[in-house]
N, C-alpha and C. Protein backbone atom coordinates (compact mmCIF):
# COMPACT_ATOMS: atom_id res chain seq x y z
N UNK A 1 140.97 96.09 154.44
CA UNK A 1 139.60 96.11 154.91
C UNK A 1 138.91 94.85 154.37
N UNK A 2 138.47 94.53 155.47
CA UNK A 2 137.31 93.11 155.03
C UNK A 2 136.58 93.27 153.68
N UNK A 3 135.54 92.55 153.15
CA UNK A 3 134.83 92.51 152.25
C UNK A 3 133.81 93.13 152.65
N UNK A 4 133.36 92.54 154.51
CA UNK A 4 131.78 92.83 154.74
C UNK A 4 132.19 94.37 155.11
N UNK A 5 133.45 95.05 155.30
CA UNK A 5 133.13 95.76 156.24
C UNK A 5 132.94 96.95 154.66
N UNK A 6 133.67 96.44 153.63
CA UNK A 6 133.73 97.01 152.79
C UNK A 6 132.66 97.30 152.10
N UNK A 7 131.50 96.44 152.29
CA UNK A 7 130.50 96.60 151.61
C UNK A 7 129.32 97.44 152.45
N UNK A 8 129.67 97.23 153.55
CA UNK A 8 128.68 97.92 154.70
C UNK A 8 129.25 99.85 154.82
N UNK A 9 130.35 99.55 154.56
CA UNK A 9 130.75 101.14 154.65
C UNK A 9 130.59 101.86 153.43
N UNK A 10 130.66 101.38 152.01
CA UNK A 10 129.57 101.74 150.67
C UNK A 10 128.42 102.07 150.81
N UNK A 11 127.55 101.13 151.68
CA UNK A 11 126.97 101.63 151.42
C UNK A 11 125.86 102.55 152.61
N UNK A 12 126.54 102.40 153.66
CA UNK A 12 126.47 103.54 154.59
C UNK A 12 126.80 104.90 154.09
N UNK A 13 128.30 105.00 153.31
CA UNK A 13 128.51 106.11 152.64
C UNK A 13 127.48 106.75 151.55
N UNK A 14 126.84 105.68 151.18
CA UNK A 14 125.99 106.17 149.70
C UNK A 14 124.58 106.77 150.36
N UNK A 15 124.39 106.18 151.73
CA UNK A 15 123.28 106.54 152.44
C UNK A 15 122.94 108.18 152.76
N UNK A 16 124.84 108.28 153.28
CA UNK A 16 124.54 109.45 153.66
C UNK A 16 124.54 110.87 152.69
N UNK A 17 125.75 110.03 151.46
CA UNK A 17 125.88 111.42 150.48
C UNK A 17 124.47 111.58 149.54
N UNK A 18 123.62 110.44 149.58
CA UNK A 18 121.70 110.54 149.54
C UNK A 18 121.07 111.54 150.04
N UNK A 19 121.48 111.48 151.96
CA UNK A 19 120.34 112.50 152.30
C UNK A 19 121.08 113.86 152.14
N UNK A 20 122.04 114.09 152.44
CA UNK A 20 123.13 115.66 152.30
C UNK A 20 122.50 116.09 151.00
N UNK A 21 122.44 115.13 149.88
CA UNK A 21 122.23 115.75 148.85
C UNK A 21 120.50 115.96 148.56
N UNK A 22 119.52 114.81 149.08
CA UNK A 22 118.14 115.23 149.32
C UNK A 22 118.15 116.94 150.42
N UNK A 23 118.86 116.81 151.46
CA UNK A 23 118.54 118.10 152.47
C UNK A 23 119.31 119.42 151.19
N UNK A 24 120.05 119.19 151.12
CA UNK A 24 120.48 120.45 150.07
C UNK A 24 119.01 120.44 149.02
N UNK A 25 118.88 119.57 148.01
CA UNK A 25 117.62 120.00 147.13
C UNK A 25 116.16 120.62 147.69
N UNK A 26 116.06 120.15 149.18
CA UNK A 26 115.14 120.59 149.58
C UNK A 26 115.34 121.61 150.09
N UNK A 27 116.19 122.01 150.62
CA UNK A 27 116.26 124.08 150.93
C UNK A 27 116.12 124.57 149.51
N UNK A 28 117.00 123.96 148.33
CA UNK A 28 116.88 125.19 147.40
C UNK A 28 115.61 125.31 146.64
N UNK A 29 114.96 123.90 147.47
CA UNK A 29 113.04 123.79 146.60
C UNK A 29 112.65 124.60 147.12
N UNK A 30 112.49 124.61 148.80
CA UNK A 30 112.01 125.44 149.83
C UNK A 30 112.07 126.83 149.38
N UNK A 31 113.36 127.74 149.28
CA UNK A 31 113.57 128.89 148.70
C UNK A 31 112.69 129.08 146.99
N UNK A 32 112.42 128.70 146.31
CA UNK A 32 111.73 128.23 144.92
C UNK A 32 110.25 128.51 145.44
N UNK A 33 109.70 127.37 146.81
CA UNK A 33 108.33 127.50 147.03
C UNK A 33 108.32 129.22 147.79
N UNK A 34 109.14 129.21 148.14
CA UNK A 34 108.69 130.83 149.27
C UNK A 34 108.94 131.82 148.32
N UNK A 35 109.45 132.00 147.08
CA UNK A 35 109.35 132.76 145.98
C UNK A 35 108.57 132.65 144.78
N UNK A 36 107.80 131.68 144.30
CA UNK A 36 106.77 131.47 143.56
C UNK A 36 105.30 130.80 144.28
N UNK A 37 104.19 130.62 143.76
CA UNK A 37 103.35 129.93 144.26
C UNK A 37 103.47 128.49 143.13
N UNK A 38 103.35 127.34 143.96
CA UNK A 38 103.26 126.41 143.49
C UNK A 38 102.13 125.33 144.03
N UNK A 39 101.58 124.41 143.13
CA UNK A 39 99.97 123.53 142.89
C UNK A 39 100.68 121.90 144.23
N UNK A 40 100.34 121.82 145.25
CA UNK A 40 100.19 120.33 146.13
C UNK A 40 100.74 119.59 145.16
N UNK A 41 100.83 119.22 143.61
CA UNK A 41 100.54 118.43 142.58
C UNK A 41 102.39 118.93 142.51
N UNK A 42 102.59 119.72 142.29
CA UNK A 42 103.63 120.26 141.87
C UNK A 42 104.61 119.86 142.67
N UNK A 43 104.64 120.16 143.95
CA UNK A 43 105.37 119.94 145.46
C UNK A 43 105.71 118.56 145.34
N UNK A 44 104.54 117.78 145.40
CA UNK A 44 104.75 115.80 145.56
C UNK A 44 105.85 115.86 144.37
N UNK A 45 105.62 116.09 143.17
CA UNK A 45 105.97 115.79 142.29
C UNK A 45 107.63 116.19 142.05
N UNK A 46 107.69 117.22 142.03
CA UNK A 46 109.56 117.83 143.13
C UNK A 46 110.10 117.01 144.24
N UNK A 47 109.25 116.70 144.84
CA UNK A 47 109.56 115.93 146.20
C UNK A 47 109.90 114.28 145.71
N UNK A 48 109.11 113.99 144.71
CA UNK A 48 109.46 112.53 144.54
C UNK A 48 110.76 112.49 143.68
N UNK A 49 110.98 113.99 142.41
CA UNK A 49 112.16 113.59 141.66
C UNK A 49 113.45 114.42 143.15
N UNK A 50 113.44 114.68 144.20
CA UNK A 50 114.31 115.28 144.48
C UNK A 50 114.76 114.07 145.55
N UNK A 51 114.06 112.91 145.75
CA UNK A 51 114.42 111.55 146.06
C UNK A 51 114.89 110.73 145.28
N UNK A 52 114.33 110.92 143.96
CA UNK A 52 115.39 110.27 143.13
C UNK A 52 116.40 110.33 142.75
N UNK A 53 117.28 111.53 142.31
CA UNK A 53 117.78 112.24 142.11
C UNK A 53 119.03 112.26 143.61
N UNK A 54 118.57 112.54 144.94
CA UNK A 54 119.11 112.39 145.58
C UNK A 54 119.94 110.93 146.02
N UNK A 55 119.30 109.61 145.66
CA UNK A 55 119.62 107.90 145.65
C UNK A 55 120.30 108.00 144.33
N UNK A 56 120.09 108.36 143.30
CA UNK A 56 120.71 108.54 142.38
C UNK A 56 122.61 108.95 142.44
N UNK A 57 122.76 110.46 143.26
CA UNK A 57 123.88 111.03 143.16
C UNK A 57 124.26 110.07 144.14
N UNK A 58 124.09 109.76 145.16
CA UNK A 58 124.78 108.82 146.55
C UNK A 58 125.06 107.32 146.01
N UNK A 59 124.18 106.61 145.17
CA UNK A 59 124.90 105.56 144.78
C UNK A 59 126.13 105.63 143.44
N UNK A 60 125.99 106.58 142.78
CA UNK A 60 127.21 106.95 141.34
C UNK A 60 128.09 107.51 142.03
N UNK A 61 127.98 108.08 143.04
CA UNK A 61 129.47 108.48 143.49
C UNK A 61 130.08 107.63 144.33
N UNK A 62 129.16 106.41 144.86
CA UNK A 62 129.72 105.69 145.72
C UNK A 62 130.09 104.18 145.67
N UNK A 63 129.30 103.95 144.92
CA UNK A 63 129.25 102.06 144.71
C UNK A 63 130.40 101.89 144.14
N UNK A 64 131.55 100.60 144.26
CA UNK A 64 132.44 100.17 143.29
C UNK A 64 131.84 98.82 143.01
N UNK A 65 133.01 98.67 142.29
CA UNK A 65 132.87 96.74 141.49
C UNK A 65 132.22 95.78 142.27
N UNK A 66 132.47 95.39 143.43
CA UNK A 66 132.03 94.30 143.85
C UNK A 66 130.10 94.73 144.05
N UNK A 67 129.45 93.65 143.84
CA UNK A 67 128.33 93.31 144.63
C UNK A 67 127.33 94.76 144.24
N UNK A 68 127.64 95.38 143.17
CA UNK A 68 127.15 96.86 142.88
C UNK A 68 125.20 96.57 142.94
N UNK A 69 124.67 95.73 142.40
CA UNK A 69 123.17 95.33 141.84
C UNK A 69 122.91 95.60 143.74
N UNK A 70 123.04 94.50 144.36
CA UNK A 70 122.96 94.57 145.75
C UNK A 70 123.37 95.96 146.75
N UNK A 71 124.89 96.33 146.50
CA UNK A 71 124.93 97.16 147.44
C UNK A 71 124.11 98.65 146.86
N UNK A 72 123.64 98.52 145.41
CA UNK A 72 123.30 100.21 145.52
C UNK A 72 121.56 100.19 145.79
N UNK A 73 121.10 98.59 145.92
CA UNK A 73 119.76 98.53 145.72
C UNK A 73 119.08 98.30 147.42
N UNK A 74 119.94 98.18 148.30
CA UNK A 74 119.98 98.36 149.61
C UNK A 74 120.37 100.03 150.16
N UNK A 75 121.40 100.27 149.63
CA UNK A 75 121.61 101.78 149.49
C UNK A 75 120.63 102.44 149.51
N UNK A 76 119.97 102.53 147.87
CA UNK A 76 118.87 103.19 147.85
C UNK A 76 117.64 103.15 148.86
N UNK A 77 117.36 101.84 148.79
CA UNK A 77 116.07 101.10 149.89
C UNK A 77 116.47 101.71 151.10
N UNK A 78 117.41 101.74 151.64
CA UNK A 78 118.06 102.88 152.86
C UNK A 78 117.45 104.17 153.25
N UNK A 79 118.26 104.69 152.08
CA UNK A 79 117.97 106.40 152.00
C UNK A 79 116.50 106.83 151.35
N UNK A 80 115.97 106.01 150.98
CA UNK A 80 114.36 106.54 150.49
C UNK A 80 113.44 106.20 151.67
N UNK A 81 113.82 105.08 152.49
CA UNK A 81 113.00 105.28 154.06
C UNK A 81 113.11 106.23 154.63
N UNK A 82 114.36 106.46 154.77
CA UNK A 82 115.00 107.88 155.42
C UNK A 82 114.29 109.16 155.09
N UNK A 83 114.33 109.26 153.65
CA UNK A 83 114.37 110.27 153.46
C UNK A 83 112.39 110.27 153.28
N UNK A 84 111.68 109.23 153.20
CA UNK A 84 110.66 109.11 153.37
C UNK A 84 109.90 110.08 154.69
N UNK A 85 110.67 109.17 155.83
CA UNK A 85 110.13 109.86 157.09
C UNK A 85 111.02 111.02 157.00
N UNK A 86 111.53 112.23 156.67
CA UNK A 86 112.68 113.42 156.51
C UNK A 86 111.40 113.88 156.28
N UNK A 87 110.69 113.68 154.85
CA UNK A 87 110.08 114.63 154.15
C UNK A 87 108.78 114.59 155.21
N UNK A 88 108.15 113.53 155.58
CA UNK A 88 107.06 113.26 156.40
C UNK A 88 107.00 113.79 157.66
N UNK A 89 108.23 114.17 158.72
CA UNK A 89 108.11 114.79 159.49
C UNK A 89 108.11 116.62 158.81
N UNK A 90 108.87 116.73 157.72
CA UNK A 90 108.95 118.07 157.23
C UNK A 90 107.77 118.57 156.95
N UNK A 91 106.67 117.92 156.15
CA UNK A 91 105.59 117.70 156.11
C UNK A 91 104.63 117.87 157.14
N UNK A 92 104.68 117.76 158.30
CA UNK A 92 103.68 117.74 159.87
C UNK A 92 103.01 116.50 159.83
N UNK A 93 103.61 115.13 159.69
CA UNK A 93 102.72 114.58 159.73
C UNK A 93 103.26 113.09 158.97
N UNK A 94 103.79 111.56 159.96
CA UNK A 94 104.47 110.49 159.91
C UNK A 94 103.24 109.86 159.71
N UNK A 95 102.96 109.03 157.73
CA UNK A 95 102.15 108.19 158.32
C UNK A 95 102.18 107.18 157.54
N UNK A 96 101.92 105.83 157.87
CA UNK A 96 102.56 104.33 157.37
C UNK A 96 101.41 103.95 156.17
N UNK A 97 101.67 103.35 155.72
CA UNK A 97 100.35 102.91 154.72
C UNK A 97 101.53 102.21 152.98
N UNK A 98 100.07 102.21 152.59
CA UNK A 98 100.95 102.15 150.44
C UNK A 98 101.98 103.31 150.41
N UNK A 99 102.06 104.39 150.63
CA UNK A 99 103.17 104.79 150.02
C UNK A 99 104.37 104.74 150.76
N UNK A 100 104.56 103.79 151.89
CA UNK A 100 106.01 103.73 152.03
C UNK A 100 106.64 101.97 151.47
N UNK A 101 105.40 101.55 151.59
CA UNK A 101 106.04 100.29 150.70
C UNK A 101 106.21 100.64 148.94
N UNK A 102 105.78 101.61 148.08
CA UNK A 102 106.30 102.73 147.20
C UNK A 102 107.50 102.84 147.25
N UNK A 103 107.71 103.99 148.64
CA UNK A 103 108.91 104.20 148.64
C UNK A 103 109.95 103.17 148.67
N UNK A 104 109.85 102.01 149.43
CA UNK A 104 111.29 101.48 149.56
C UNK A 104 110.72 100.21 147.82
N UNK A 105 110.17 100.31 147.37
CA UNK A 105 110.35 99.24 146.14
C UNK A 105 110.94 100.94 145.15
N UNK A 106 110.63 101.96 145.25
CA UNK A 106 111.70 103.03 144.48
C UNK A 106 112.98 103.07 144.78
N UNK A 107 113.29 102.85 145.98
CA UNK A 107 114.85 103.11 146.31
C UNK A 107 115.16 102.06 145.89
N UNK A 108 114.74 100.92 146.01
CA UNK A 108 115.61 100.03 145.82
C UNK A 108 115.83 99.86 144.30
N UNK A 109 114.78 100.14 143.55
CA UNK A 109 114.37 100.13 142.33
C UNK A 109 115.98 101.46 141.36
N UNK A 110 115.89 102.48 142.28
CA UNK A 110 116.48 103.33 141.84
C UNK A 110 117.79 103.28 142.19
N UNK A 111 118.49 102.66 143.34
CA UNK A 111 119.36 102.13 144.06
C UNK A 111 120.35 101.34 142.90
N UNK A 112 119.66 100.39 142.97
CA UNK A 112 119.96 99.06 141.88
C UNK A 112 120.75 99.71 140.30
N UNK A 113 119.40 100.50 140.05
CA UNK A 113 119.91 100.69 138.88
C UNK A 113 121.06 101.73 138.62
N UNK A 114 121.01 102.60 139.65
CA UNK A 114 122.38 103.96 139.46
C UNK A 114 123.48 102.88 140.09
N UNK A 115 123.10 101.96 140.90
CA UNK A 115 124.62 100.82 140.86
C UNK A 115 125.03 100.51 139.85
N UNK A 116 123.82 99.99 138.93
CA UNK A 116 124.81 99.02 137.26
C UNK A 116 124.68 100.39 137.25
N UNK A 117 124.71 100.98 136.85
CA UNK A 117 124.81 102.69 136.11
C UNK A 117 126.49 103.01 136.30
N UNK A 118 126.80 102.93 137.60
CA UNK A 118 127.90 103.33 138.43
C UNK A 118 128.87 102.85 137.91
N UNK A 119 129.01 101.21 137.87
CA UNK A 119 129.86 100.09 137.53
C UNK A 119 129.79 100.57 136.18
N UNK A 120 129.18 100.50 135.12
CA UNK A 120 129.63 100.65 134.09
C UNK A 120 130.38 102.01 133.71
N UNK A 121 130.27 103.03 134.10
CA UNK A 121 130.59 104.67 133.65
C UNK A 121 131.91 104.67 134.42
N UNK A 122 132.28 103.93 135.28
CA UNK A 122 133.25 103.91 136.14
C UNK A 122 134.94 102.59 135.16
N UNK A 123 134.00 101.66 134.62
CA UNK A 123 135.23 100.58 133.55
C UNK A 123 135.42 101.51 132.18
């Protein structure tokens, strides 16, 4: 396998084991909210670590050696748009402004770093 194709299929892969693993945290939040009452404050706040958390598991299980800073910081920047508009249509309601330029300086932010994270726990 090529280099590019190698690096494009990382991190397509990291994209997707991102949202599988964001859509799983969010049913078992979902089930959590329909059994307790929980504060708007509370919800965002689940919702933002269950994006992290989700870019998190998709780039450590996925990034190797080459080009890791880059491919997990595109990765991330990926799956936090994604999963940006996921939560925003889940939400009732797609809308552009400061917090999606937020979001993609987090993914990438979070991306990046579970890459060196990856590379090292992995030598």
């Amino acid at each position: 396998m090529s280099t590019k194709n190698a690096f494009t299929s990382e991190v397509i892969k990291s994209v997707i084991i991102s949202l599988i693993t964001a859509l799983i945290l969010v049913l078992v939040f979902a089930l959590f909210i329909k059994l307790f009452s929980f504060s708007d404050l509370a919800i965002k706040i689940a919702s933002c670590i269950i994006k992290i958390v989700a870019v998190f598991v998709g780039t450590l299980l996925i990034i190797k050696n080459e080009h890791w800073f880059i491919k997990g910081g595109i990765a991330g920047l990926i799956s936090l748009v994604l999963e940006y508009i996921l939560f925003a249509l889940l939400g009732g309601g797609l809308g552009f402004g400061v917090a999606i330029i937020w979001e993609i300086l987090l993914g990438f932010t979070i991306g990046a770093g579970s890459g060196i994270l990856a590379v090292n726990l992995k030598k």
